[in-house]
Protein backbone atom coordinates (compact mmCIF):
# COMPACT_ATOMS: atom_id res chain seq x y z
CA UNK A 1 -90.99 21.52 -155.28
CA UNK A 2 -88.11 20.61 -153.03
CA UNK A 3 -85.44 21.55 -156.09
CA UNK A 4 -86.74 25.16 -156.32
CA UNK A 5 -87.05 25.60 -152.76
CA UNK A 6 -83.23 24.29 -152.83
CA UNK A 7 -82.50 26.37 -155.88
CA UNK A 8 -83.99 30.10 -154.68
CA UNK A 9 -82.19 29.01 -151.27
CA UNK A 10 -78.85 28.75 -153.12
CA UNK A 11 -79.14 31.94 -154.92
CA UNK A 12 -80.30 33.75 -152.29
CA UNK A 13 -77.44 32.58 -150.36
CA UNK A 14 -74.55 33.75 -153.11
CA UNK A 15 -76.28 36.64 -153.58
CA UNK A 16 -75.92 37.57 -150.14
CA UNK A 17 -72.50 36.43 -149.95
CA UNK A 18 -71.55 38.32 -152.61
CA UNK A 19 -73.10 41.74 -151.21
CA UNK A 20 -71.22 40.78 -147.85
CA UNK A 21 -67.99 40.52 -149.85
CA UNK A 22 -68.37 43.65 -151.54
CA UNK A 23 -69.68 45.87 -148.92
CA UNK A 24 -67.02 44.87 -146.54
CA UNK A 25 -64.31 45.76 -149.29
CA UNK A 26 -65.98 49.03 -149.78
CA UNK A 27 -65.49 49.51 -145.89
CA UNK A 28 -62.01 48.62 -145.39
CA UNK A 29 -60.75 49.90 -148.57
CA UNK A 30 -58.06 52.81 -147.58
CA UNK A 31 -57.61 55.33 -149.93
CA UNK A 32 -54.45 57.62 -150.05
CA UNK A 33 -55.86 60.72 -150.19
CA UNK A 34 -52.38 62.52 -151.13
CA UNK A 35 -52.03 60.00 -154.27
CA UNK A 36 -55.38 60.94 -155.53
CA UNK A 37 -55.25 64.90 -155.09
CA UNK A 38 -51.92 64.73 -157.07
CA UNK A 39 -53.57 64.49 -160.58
CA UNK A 40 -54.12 67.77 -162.55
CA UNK A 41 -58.12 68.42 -161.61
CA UNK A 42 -58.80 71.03 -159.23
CA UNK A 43 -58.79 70.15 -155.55
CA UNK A 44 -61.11 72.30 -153.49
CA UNK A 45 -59.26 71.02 -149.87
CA UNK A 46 -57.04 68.15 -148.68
CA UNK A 47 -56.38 66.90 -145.73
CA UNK A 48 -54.54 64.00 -143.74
């Protein structure tokens, strides 16, 4: 019992981890807004 206690613990822990890791780069990600409204597709407004 003590192993898959340990186990689910240490899964649940990465799997946190990793949602912590990828939230925060989704929140301090900075995206150029200029670079991406230079392709071709239609751009309804830009700003800065």
């Amino acid at each position: 019992m003590k192993f898959e206690t340990l186990m689910l613990q240490t899964l649940f822990s990465a799997c946190l981890l990793i949602c912590l890791l990828a939230m925060g780069a989704m929140l301090t990600t900075h995206v150029n807004v200029a670079k991406v409204a230079d392709s071709d597709a239609p751009v309804a407004a830009t700003t800065n």
